[in-house]
Structures are given as structure tokens and as C-alpha cells.
Protein backbone atom coordinates (compact mmCIF):
# COMPACT_ATOMS: atom_id res chain seq x y z
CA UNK A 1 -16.00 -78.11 33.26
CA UNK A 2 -14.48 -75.95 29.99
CA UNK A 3 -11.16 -76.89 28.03
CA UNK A 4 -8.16 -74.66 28.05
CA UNK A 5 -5.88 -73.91 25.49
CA UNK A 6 -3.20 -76.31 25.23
CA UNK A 7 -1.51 -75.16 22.24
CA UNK A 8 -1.19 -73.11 19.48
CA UNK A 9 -0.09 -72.48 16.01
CA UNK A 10 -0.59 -69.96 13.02
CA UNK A 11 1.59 -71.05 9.63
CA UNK A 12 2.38 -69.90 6.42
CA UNK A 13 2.78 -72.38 3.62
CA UNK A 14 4.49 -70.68 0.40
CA UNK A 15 5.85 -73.05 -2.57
CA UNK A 16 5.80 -76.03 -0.18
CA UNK A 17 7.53 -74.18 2.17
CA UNK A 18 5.58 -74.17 6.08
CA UNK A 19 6.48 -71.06 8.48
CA UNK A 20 5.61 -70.79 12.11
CA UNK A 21 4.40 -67.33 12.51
CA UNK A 22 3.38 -67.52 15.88
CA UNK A 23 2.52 -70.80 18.29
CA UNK A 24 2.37 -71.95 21.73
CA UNK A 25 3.54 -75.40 23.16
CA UNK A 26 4.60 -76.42 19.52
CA UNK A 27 7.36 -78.29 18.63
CA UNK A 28 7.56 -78.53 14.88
CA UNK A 29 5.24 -78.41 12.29
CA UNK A 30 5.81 -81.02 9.36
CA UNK A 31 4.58 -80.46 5.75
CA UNK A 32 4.16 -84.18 4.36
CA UNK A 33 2.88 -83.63 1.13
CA UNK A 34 0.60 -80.80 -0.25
CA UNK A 35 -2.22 -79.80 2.12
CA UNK A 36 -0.61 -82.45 4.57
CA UNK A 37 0.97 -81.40 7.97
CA UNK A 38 1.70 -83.03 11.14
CA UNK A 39 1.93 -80.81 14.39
CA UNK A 40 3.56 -82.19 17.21
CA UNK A 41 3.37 -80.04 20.74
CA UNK A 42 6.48 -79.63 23.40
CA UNK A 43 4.15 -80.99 26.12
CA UNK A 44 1.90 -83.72 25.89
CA UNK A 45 -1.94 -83.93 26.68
CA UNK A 46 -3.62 -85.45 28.99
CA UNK A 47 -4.41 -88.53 26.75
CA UNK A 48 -6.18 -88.35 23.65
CA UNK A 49 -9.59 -86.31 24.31
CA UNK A 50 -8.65 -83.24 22.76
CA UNK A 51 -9.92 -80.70 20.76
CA UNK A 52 -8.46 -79.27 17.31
CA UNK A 53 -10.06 -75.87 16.17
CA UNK A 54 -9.12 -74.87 12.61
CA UNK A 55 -8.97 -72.20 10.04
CA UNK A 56 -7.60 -71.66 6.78
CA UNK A 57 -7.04 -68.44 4.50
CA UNK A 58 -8.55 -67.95 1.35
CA UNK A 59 -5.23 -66.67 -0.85
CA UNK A 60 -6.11 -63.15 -3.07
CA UNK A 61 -6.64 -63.42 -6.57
CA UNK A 62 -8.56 -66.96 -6.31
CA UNK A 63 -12.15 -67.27 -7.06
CA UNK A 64 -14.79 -67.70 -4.95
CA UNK A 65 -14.83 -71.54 -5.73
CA UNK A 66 -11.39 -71.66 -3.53
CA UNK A 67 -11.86 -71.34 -0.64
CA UNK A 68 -10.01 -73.68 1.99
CA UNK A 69 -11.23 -75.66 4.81
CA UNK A 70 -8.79 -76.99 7.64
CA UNK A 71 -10.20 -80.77 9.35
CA UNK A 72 -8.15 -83.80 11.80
CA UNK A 73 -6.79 -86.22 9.14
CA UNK A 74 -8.25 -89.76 9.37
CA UNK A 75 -6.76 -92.84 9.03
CA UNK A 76 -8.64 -96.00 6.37
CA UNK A 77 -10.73 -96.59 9.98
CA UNK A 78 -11.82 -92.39 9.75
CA UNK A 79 -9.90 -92.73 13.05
CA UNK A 80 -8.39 -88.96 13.83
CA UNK A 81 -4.28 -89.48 13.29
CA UNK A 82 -3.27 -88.26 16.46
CA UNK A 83 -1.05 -89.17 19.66
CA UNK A 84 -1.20 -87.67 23.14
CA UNK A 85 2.20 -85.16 21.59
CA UNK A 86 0.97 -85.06 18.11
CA UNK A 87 -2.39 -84.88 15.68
CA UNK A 88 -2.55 -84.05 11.64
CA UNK A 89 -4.19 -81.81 9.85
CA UNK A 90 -5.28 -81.22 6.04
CA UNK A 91 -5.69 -78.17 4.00
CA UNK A 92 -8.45 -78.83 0.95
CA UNK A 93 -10.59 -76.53 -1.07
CA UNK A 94 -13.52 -78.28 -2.96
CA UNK A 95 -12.13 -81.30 -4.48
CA UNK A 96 -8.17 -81.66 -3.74
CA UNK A 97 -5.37 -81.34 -0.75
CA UNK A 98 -3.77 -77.62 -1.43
CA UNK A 99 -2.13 -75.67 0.58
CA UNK A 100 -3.14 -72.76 2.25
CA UNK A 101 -1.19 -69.88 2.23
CA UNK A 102 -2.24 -69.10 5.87
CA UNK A 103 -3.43 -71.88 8.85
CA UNK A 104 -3.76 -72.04 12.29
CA UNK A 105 -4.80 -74.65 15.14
CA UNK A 106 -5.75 -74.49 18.61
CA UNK A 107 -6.03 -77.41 20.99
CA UNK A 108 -8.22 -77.32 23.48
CA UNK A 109 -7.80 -79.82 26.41
């Protein structure tokens, strides 16, 4: 039996600043803190056996030693941080929380 998409989102993040560019079934997207955003969808899912699928843009002029990755955050139990209306994601390159200057998510229920 295969997923469908759910929802969708594709951001910009400029001086601290997070733009939808383009999204399905999204509500609001939250920057808490550097590399730090919470998503929260218009309709719930099902219950909490989704899937996120993540990337993250590698901004011109850094080296090739910055590039970003996009993952679920974790709670102190590496328990994803998510409710059946809302998950969170990070934005890191090697060693910190940054943020990407372009991100997007799909859920897949």
C-alpha cells in the first residue's frame, strides 16, 4: 500500500527571516532559533506514522565544507518532535544549526 502526499512546503530563510515560497496543506512555518523550524499543516494526519522527506540548499559563495542537511528534530529521548498537525525540522551543515537559505518538506502519509 504506498503513502501520498499529505503536505508540502518549500522556504526561504534570509537574516532569520522564513518565507513560504510555495506549500500545500501548511499552516505556518515557525523559525525558533537558527536552523530551528516548526511546521504545522491545516489538516491533520492520520496519527503519527508519517513520513518527512527533506532537502536543503547549499547557498553560493560557500565552500564545499557547507553544505546543509535537513533531518526530524528529536527530543532528549531521540523521540521525533512531532504531533498528528505538526513535526520540526533542523537545518545543520557539519558541526552547527544554520540556516539554509532554501528548504523544503514533504509528508508522506
Amino acid at each position: 500500500m504506498g503513502g501520498r502526499v499529505h503536505a508540502r512546503v518549500y522556504v526561504s530563510t534570509i537574516s532569520g527571516v522564513s518565507t513560504i515560497l510555495g506549500s500545500k496543506n501548511i499552516l505556518s512555518v515557525v523559525r525558533n532559533s537558527a536552523g530551528l523550524h516548526k511546521i504545522t499543516t491545516i489538516t491533520a494526519m492520520d496519527d503519527l506514522n508519517f513520513t518527512i522527506i527533506g532537502t536543503a540548499s547549499l547557498q553560493n559563495g560557500f565552500g564545499p565544507n557547507h553544505g546543509f542537511i535537513l533531518t526530524e528534530n528529536l527530543n532528549t529521548s531521540n523521540q521525533p518532535i512531532r504531533t498528528i498537525n505538526s513535526f520540526e525540522v533542523s537545518t545543520l551543515n557539519i558541526s552547527a544549526l544554520l540556516d539554509a537559505p532554501r528548504w523544503g518538506v514533504i509528508v508522506v502519509c
